[in-house]
C-alpha atoms as a PDB file:
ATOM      1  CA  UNK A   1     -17.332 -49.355-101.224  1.00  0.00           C
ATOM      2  CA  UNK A   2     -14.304 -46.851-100.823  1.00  0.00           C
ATOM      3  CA  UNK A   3     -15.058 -43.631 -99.800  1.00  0.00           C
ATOM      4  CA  UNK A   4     -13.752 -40.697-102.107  1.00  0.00           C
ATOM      5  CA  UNK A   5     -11.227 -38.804-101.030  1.00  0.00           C
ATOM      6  CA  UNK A   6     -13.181 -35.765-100.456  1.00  0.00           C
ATOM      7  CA  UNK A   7      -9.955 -32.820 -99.604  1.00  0.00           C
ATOM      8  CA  UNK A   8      -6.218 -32.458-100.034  1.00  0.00           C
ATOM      9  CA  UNK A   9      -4.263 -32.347 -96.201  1.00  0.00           C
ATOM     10  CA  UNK A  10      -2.902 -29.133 -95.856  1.00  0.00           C
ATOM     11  CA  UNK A  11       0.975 -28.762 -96.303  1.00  0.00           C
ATOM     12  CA  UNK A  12       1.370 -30.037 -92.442  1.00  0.00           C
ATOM     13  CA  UNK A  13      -0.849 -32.899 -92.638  1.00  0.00           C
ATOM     14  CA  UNK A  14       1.229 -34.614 -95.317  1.00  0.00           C
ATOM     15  CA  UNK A  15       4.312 -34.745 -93.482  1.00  0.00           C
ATOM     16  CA  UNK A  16       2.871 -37.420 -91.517  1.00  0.00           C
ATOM     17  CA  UNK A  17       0.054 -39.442 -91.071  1.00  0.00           C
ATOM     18  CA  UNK A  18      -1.369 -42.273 -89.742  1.00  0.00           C
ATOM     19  CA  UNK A  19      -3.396 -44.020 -92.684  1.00  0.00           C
ATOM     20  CA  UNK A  20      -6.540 -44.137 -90.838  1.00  0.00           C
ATOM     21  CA  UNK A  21      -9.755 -43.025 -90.959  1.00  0.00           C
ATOM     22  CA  UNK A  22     -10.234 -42.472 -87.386  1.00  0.00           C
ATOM     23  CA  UNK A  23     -11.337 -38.555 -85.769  1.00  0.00           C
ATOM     24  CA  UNK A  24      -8.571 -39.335 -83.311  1.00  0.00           C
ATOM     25  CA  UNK A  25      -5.827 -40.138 -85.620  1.00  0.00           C
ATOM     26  CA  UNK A  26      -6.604 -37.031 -88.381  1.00  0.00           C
ATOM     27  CA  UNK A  27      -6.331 -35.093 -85.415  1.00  0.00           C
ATOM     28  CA  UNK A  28      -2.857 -36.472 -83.776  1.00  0.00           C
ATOM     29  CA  UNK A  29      -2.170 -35.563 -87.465  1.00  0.00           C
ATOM     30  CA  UNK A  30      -3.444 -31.865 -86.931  1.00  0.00           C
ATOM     31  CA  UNK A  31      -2.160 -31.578 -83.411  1.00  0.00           C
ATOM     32  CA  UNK A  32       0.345 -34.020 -82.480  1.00  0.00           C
ATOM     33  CA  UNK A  33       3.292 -32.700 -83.245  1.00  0.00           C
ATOM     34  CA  UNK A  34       5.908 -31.826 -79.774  1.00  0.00           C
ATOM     35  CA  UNK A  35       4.935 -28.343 -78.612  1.00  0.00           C
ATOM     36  CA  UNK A  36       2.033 -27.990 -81.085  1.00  0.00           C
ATOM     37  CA  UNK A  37      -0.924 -27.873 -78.634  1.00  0.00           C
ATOM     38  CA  UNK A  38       1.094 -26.051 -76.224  1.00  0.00           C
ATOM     39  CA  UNK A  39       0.952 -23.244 -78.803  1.00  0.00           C
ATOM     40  CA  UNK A  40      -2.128 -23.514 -79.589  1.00  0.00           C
ATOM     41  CA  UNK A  41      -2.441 -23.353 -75.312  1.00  0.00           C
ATOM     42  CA  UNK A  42      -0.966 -19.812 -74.938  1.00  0.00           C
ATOM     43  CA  UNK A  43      -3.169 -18.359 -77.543  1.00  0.00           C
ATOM     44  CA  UNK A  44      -6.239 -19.073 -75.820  1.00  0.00           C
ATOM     45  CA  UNK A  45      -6.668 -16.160 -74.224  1.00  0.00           C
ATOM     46  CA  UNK A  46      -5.931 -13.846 -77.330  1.00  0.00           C
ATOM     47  CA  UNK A  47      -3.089 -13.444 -79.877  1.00  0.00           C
ATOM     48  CA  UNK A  48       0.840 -12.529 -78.832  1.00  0.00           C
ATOM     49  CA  UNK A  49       3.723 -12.016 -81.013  1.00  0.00           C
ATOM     50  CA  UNK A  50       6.663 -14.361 -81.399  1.00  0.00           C
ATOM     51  CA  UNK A  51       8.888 -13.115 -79.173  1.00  0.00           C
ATOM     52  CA  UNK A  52       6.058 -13.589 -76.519  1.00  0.00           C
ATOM     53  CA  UNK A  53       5.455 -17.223 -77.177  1.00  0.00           C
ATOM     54  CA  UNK A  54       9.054 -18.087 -76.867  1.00  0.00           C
ATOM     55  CA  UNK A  55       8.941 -16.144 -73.511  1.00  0.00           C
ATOM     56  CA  UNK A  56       5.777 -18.754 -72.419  1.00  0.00           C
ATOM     57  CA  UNK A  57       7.481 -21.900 -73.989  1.00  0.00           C
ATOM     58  CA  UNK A  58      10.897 -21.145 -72.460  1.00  0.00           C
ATOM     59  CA  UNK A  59      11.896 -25.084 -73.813  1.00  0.00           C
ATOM     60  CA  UNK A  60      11.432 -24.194 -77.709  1.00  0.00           C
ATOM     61  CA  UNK A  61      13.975 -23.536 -79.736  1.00  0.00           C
ATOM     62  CA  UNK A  62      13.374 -20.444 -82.356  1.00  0.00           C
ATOM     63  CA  UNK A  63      13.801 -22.884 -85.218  1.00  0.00           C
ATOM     64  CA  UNK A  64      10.880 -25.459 -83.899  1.00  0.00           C
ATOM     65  CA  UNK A  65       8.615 -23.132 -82.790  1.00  0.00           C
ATOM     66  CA  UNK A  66       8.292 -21.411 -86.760  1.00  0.00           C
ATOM     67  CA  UNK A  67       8.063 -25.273 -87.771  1.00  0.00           C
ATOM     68  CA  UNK A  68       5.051 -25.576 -85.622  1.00  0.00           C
ATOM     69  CA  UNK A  69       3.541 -21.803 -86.110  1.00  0.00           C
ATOM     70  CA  UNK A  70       3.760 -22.555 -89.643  1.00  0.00           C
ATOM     71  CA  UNK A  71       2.237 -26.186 -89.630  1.00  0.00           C
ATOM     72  CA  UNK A  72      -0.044 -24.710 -87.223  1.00  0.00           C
ATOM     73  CA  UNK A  73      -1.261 -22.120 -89.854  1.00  0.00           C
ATOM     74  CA  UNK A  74      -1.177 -24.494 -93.020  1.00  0.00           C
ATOM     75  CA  UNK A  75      -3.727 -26.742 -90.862  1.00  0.00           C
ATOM     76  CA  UNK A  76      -6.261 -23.565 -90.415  1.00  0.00           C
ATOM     77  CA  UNK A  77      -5.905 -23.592 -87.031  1.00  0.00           C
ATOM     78  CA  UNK A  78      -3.944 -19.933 -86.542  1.00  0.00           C
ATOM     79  CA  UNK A  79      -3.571 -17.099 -88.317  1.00  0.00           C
ATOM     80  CA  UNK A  80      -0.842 -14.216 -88.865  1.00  0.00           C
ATOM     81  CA  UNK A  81      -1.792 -10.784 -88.268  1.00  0.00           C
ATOM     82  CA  UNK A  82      -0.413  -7.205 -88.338  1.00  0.00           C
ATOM     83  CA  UNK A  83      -1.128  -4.807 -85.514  1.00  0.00           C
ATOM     84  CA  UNK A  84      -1.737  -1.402 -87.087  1.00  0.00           C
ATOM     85  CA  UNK A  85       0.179   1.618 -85.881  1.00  0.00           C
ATOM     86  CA  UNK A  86       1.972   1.949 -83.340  1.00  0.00           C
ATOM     87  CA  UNK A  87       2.225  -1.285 -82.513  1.00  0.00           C
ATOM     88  CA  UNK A  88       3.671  -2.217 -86.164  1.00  0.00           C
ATOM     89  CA  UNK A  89       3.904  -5.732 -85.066  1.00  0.00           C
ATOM     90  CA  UNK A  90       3.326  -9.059 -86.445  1.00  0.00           C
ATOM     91  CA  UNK A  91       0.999 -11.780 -84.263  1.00  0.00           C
ATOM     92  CA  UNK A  92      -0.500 -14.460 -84.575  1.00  0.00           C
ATOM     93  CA  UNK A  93      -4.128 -15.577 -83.331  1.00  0.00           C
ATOM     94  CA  UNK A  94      -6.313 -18.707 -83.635  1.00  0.00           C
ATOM     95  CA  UNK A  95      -9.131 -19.076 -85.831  1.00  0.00           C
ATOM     96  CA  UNK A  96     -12.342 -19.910 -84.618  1.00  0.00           C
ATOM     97  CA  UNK A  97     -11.885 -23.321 -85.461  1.00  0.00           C
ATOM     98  CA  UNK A  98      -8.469 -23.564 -83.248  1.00  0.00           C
ATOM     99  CA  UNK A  99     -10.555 -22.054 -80.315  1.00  0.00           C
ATOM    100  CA  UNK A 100     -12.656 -24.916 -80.593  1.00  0.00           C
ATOM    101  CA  UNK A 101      -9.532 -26.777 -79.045  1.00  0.00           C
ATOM    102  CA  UNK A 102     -10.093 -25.384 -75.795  1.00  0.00           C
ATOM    103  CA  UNK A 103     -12.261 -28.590 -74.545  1.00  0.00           C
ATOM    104  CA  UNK A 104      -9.048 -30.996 -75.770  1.00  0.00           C
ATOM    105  CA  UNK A 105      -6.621 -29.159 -73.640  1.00  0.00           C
ATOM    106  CA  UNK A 106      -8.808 -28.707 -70.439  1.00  0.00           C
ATOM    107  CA  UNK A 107     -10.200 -32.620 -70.652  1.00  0.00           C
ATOM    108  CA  UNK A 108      -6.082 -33.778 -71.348  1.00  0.00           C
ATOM    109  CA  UNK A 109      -5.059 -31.326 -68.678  1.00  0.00           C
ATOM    110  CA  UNK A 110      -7.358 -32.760 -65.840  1.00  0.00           C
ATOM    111  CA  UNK A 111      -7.122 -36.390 -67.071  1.00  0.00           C
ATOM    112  CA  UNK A 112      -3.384 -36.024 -66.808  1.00  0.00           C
ATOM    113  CA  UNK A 113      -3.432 -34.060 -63.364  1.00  0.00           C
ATOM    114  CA  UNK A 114      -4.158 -37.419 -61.886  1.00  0.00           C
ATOM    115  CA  UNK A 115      -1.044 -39.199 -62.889  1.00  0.00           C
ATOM    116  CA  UNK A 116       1.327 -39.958 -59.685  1.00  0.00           C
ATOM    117  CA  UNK A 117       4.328 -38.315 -62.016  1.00  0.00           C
ATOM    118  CA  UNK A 118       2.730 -34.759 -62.146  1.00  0.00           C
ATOM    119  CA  UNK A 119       4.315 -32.574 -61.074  1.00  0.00           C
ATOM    120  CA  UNK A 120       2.699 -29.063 -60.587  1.00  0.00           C
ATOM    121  CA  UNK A 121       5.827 -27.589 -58.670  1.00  0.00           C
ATOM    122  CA  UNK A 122       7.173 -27.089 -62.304  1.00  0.00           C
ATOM    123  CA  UNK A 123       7.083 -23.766 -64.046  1.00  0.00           C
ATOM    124  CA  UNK A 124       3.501 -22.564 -65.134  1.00  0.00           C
ATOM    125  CA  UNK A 125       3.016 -19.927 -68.000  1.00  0.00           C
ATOM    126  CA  UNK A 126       0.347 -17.211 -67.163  1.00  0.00           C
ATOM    127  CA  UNK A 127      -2.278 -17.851 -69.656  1.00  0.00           C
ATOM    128  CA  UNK A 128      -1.293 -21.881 -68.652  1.00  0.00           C
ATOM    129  CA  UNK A 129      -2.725 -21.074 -64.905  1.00  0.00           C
ATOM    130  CA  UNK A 130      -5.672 -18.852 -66.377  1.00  0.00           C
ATOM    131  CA  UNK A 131      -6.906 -22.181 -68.666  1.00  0.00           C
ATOM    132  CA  UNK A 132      -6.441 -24.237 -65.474  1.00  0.00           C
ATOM    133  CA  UNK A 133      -8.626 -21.899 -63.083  1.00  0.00           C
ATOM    134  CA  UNK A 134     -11.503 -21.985 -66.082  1.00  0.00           C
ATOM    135  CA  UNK A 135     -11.171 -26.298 -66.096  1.00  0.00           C
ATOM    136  CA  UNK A 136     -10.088 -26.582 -62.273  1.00  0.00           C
ATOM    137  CA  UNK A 137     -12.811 -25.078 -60.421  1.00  0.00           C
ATOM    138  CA  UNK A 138     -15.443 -26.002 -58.008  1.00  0.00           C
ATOM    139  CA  UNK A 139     -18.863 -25.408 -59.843  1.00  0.00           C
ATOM    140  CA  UNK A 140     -20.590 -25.038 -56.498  1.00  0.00           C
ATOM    141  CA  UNK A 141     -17.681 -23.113 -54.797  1.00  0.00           C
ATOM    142  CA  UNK A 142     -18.053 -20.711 -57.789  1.00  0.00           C
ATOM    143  CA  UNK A 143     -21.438 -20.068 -57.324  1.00  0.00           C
ATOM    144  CA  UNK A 144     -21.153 -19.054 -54.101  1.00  0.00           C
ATOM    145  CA  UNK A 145     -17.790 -16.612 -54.940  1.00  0.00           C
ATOM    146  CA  UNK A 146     -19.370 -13.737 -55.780  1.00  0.00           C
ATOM    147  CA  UNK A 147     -16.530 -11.745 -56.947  1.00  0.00           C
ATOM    148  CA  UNK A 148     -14.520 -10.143 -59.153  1.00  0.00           C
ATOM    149  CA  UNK A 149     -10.442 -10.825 -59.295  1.00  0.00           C
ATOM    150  CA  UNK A 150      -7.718  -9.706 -60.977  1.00  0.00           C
ATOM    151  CA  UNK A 151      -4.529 -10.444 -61.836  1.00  0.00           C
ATOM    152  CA  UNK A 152      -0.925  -8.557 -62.664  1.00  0.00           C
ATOM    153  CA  UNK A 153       0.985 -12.093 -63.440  1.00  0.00           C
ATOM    154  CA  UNK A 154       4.579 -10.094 -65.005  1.00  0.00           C
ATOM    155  CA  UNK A 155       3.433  -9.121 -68.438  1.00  0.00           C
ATOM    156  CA  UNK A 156       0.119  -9.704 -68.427  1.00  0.00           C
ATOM    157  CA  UNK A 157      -3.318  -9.036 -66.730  1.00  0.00           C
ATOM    158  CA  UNK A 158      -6.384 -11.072 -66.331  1.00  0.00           C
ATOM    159  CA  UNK A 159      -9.924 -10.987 -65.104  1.00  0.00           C
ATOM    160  CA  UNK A 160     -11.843 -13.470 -63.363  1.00  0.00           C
ATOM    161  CA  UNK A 161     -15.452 -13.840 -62.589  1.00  0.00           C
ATOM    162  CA  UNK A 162     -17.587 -16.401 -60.881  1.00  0.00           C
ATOM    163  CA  UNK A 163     -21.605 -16.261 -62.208  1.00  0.00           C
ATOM    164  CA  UNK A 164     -23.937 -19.046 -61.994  1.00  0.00           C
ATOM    165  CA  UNK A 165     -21.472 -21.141 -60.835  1.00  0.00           C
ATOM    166  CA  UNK A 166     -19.250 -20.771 -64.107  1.00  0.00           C
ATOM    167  CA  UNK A 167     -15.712 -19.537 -63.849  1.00  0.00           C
ATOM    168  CA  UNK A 168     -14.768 -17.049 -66.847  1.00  0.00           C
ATOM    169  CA  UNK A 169     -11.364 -15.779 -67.060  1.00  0.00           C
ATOM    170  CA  UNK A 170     -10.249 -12.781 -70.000  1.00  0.00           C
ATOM    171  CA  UNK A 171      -7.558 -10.702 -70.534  1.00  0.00           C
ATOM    172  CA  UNK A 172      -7.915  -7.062 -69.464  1.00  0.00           C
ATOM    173  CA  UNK A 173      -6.611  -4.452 -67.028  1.00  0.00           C
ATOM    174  CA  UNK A 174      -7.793  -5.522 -63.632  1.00  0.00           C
ATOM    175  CA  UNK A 175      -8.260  -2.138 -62.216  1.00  0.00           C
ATOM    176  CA  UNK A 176     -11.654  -2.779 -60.937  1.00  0.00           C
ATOM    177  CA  UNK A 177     -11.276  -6.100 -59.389  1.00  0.00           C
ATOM    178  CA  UNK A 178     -12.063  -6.297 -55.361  1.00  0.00           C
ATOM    179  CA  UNK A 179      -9.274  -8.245 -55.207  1.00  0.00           C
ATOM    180  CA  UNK A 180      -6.291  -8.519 -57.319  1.00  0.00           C
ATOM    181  CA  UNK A 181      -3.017 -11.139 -57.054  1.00  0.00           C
ATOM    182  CA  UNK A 182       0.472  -9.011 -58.267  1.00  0.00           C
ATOM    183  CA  UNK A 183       3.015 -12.252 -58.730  1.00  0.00           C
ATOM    184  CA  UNK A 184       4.900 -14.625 -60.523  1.00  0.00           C
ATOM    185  CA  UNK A 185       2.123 -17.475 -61.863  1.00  0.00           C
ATOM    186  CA  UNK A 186       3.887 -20.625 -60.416  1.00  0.00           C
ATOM    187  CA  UNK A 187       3.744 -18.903 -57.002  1.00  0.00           C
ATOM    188  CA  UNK A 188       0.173 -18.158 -57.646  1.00  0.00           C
ATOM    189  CA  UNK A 189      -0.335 -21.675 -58.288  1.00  0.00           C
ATOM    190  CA  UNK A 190       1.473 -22.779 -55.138  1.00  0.00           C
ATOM    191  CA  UNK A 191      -1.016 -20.366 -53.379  1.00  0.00           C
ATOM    192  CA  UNK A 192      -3.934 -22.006 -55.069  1.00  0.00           C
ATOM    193  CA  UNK A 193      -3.206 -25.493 -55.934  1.00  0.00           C
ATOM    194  CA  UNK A 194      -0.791 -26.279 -53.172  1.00  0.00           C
ATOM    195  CA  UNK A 195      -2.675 -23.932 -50.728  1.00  0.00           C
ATOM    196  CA  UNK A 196       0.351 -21.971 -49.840  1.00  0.00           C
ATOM    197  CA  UNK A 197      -0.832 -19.208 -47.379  1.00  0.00           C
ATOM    198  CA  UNK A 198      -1.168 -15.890 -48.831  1.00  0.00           C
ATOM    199  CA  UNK A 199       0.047 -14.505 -45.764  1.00  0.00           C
ATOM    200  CA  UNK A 200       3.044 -16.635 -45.938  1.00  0.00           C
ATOM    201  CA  UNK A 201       3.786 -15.853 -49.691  1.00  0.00           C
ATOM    202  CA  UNK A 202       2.996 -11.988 -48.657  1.00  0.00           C
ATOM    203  CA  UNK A 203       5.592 -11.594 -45.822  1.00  0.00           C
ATOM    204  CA  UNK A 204       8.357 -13.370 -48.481  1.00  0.00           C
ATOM    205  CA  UNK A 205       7.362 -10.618 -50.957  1.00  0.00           C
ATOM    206  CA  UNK A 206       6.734 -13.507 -53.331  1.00  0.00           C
ATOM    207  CA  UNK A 207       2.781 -12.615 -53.854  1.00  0.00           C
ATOM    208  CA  UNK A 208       0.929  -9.502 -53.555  1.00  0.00           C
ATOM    209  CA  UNK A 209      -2.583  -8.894 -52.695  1.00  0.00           C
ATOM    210  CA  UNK A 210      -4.697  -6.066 -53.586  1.00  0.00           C
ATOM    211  CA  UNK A 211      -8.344  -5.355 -51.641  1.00  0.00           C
ATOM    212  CA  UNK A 212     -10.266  -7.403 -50.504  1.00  0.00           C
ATOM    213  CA  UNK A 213      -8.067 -10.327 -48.517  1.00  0.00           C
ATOM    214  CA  UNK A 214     -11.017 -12.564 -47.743  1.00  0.00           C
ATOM    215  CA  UNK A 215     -12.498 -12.546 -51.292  1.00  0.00           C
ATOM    216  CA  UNK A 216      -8.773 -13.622 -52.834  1.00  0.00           C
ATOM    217  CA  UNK A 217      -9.468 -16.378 -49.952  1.00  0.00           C
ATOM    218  CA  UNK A 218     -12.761 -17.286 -51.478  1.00  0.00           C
ATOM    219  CA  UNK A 219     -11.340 -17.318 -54.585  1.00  0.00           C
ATOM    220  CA  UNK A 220      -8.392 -19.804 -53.876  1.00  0.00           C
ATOM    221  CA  UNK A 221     -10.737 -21.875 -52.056  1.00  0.00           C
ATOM    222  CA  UNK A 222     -12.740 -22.781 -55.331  1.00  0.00           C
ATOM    223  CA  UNK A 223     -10.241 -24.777 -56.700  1.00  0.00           C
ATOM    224  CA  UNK A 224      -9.190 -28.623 -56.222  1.00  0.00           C
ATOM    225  CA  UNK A 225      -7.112 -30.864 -58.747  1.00  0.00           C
ATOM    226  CA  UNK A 226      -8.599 -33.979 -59.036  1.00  0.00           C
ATOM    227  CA  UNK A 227      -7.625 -37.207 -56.984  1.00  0.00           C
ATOM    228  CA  UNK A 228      -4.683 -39.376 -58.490  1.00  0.00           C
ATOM    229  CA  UNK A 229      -5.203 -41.974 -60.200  1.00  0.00           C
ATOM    230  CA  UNK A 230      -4.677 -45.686 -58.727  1.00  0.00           C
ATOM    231  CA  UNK A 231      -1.877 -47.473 -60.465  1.00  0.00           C
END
């Protein structure tokens, strides 16, 4: 027996789809556009404007990355909001349903971290390396953290905190933190995922510590990108 047809696809949807009834293909549909989940990435953490997003996606072109806010938004998976006074600006956020993504792009970012072509010298947006530290870490490393750290990455600020072995990572002023990393985030990743010393990064003035030097230790040492994959 057919099954009715039980919705209309939102305006993005019917640009292109796959004909099949399949979880995974409705939601290449919802998703799969080039730079869509990457959006969708550096509004995990909270809502930015525009002119922020381009600054995280530096490869988008203006043009494209309206195509996919908007497609985005038709799909109910963001949101446009005004900031009152002063601010007076325009953002955009997910829903709680485009939240819900979080799980794709942590499982796709660690299954891909194993291919032999990854390379994680590349540049590295701020909330990117923020996602990665909350799918990246050591459960029973974590536990035994302890701490609080912060983080001054350019434009924005972070929080992390290890408890009960779970890693959780916000956006907030840092001021508090007994140890906090002042930096660009690819050379915060080179500290962390290619266990640059911090003393080495310090003394080029490429990365800045803030209190407590052996708990920014403990904190890089909770980290480890899985093994590659055997082709």
């Amino acid at each position: 027996m057919e099954l009715q047809k039980l919705t209309n696809p939102g305006p993005a949807v019917a640009k292109r789809r796959y004909d099949d009834a399949c979880g995974t293909a409705h939601g290449l549909e919802l998703i799969g556009e080039r730079w869509a989940l990457l959006v969708m990435r550096e509004l995990m953490l909270g809502p930015k404007r525009f002119s922020d997003l381009r600054a995280d996606l530096p490869g988008i072109s203006a043009n494209v990355l309206t195509q996919r806010l908007e497609g985005l938004e038709g799909n109910g998976l963001l949101k446009r909001r005004k900031l009152p006074p002063p601010a007076n600006a325009q953002v955009y956020e997910l829903t709680p349903w485009g939240y819900e993504a979080e799980p794709i792009v942590q499982t796709l970012g660690r299954w891909a971290a194993r291919s032999p072509a990854h390379d994680p010298t590349l540049p590295i947006s701020a909330t990117s390396i923020m996602l990665s530290f909350r799918t990246m870490y050591n459960a029973e490393r974590a536990r035994a953290l302890g701490a609080t750290i912060g983080f001054r990455l350019v434009d924005d600020a972070f929080i992390a905190t290890a408890e009960a072995g779970e890693l959780k990572v916000v956006r907030g002023d840092p001021a508090e933190a007994e140890a906090i990393f002042v930096g660009e985030p690819t050379v915060l990743a080179g500290a962390v995922y290619g266990k640059v010393p911090l003393n080495d990064l310090a003394a080029a003035g490429a990365l800045k510590v803030e209190g407590d030097r052996a708990a920014a230790e403990r904190f890089i040492s909770i980290f480890e990108l899985p093994p590659k994959a055997v082709i």
